[in-house]
N, C-alpha and C. Protein backbone atom coordinates (compact mmCIF):
# COMPACT_ATOMS: atom_id res chain seq x y z
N UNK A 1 -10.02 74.80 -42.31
CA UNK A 1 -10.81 75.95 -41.87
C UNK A 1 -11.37 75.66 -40.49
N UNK A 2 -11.04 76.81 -39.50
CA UNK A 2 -11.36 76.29 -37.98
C UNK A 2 -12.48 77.29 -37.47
N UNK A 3 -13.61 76.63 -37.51
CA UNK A 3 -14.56 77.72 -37.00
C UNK A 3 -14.43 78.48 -35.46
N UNK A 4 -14.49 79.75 -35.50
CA UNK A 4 -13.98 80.29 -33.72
C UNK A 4 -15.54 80.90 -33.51
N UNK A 5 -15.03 80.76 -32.46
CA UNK A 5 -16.69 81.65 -32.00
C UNK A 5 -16.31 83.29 -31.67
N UNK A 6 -17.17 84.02 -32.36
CA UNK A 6 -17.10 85.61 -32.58
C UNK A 6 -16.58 86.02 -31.28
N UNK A 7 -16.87 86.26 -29.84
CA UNK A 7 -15.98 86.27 -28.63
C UNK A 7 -14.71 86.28 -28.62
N UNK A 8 -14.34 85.22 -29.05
CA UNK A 8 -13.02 84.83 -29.01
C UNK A 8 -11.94 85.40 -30.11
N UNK A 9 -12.99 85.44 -31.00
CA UNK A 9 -11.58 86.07 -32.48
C UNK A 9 -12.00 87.28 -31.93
N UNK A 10 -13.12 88.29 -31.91
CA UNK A 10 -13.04 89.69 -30.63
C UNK A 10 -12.09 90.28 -29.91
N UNK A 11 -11.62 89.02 -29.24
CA UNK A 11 -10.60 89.04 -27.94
C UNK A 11 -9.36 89.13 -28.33
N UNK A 12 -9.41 88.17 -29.48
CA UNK A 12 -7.92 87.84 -30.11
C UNK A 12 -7.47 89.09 -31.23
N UNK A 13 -8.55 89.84 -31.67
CA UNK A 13 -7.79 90.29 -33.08
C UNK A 13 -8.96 91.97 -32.96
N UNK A 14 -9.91 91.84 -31.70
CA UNK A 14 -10.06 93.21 -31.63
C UNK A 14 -11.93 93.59 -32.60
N UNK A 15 -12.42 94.01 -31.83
CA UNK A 15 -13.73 94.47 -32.35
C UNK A 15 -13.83 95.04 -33.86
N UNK A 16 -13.24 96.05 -34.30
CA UNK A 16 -12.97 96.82 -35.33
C UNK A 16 -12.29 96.38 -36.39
N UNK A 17 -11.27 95.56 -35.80
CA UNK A 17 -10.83 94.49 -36.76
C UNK A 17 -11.48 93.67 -37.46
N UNK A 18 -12.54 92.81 -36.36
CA UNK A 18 -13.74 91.77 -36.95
C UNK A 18 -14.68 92.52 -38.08
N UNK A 19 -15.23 93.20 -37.11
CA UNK A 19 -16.63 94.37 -37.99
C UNK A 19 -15.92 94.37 -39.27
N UNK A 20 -14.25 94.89 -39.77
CA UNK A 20 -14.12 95.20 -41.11
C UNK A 20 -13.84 93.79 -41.75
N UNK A 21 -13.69 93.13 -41.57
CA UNK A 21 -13.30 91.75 -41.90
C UNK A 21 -14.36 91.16 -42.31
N UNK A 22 -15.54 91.00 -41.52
CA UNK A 22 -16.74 90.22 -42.10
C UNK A 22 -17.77 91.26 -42.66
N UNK A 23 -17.22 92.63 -43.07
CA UNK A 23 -18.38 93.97 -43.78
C UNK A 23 -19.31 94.31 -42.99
N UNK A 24 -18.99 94.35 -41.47
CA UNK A 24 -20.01 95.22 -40.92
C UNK A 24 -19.85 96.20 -39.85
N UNK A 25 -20.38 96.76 -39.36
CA UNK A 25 -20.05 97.54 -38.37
C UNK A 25 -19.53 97.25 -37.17
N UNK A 26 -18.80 98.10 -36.59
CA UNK A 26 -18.56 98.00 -35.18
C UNK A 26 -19.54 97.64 -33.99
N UNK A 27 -20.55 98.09 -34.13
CA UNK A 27 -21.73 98.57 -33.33
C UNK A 27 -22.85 96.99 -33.92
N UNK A 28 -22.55 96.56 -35.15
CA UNK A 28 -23.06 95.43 -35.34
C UNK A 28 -22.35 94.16 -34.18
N UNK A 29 -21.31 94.14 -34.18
CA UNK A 29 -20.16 93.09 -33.50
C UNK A 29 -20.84 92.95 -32.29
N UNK A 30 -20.78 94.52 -31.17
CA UNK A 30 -20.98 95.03 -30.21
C UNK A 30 -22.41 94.61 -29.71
N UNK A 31 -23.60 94.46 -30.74
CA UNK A 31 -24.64 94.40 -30.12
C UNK A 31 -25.00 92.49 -30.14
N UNK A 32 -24.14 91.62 -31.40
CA UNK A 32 -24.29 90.75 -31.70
C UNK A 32 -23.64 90.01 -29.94
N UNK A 33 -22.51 90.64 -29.87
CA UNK A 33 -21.15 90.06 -28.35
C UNK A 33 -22.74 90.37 -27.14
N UNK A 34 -23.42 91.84 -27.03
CA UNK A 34 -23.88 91.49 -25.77
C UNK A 34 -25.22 90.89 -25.51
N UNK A 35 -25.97 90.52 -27.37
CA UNK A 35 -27.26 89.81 -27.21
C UNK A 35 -26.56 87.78 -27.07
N UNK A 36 -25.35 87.71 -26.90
CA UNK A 36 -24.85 86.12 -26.64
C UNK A 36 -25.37 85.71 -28.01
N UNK A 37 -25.17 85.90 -29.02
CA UNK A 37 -25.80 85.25 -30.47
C UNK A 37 -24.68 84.11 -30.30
N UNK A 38 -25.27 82.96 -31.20
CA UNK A 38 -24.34 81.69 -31.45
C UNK A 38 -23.44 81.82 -32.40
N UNK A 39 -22.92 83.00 -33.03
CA UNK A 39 -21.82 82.55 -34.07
C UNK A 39 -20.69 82.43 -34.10
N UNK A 40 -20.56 81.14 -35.47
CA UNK A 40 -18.90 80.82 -35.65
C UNK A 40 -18.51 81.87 -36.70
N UNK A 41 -17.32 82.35 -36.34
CA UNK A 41 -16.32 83.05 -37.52
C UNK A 41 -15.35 81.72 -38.31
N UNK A 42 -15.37 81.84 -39.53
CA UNK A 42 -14.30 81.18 -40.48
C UNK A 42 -13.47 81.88 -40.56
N UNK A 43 -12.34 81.15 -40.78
CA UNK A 43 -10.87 82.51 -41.59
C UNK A 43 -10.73 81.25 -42.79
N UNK A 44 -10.53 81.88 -43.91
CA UNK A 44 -10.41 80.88 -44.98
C UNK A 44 -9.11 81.02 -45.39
N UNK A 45 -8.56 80.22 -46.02
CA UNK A 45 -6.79 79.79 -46.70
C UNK A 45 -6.55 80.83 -47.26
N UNK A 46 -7.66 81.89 -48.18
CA UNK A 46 -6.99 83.14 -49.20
C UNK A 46 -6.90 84.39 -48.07
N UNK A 47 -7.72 84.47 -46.25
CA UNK A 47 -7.52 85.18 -45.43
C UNK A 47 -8.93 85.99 -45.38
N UNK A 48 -9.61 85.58 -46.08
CA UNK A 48 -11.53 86.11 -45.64
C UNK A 48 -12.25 85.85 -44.86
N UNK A 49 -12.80 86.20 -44.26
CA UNK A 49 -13.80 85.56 -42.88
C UNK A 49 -14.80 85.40 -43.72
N UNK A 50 -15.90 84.35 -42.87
CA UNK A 50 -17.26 84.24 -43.00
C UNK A 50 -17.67 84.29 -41.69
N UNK A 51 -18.96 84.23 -41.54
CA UNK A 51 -19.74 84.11 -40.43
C UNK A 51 -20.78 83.33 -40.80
N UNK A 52 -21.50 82.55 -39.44
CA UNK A 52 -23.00 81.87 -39.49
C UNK A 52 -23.15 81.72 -38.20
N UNK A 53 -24.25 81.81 -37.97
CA UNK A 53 -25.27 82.01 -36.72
C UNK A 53 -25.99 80.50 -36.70
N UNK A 54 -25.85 80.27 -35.50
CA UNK A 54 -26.81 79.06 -35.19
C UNK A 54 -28.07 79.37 -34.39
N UNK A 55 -28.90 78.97 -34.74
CA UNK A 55 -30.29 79.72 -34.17
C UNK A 55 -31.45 78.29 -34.03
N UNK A 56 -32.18 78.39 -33.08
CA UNK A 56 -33.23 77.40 -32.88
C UNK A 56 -34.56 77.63 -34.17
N UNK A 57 -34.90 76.10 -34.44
CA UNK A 57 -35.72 76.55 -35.88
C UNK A 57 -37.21 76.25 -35.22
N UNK A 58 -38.23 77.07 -34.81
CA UNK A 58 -38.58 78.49 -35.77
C UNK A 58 -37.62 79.34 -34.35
N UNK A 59 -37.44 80.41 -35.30
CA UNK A 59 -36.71 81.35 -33.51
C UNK A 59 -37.44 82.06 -32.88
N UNK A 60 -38.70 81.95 -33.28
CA UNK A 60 -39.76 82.87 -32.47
C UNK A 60 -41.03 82.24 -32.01
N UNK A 61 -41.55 82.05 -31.02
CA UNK A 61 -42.59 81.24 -31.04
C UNK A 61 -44.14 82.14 -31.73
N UNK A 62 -44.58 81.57 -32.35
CA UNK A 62 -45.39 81.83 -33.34
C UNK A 62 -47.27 81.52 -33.04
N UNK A 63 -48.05 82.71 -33.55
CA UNK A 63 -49.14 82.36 -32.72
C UNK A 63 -50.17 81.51 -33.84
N UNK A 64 -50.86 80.42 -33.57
CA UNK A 64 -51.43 79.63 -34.95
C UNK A 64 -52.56 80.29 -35.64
């Protein structure tokens, strides 16, 4: 299993393609590609994607 980064499988296999592949919208993909989010796409052996986001822990700076 080769993790790609969402950009790139985008590029390779098409916006609309992704969105239905990992259950979400078009307009989800679209806003995820122009806020630069960190995620890897999976393609798994039976042909399912996953997704996960890498994010700084806490992601918001927080007031005490």
């Amino acid at each position: 299993m080769k993790k790609t980064p969402l950009p790139l499988l985008v590029e390779r296999m098409g916006q609309i393609a992704v969105a239905k592949a990992l259950g979400v919208s078009s307009p989800a993909i679209s806003k995820a590609l122009k806020a630069e989010r960190d995620i890897k796409v999976t393609e798994h052996a039976d042909g399912t994607f996953t997704a996960e986001e890498i994010r700084p822990f806490p992601s918001q700076n927080t007031a005490a």
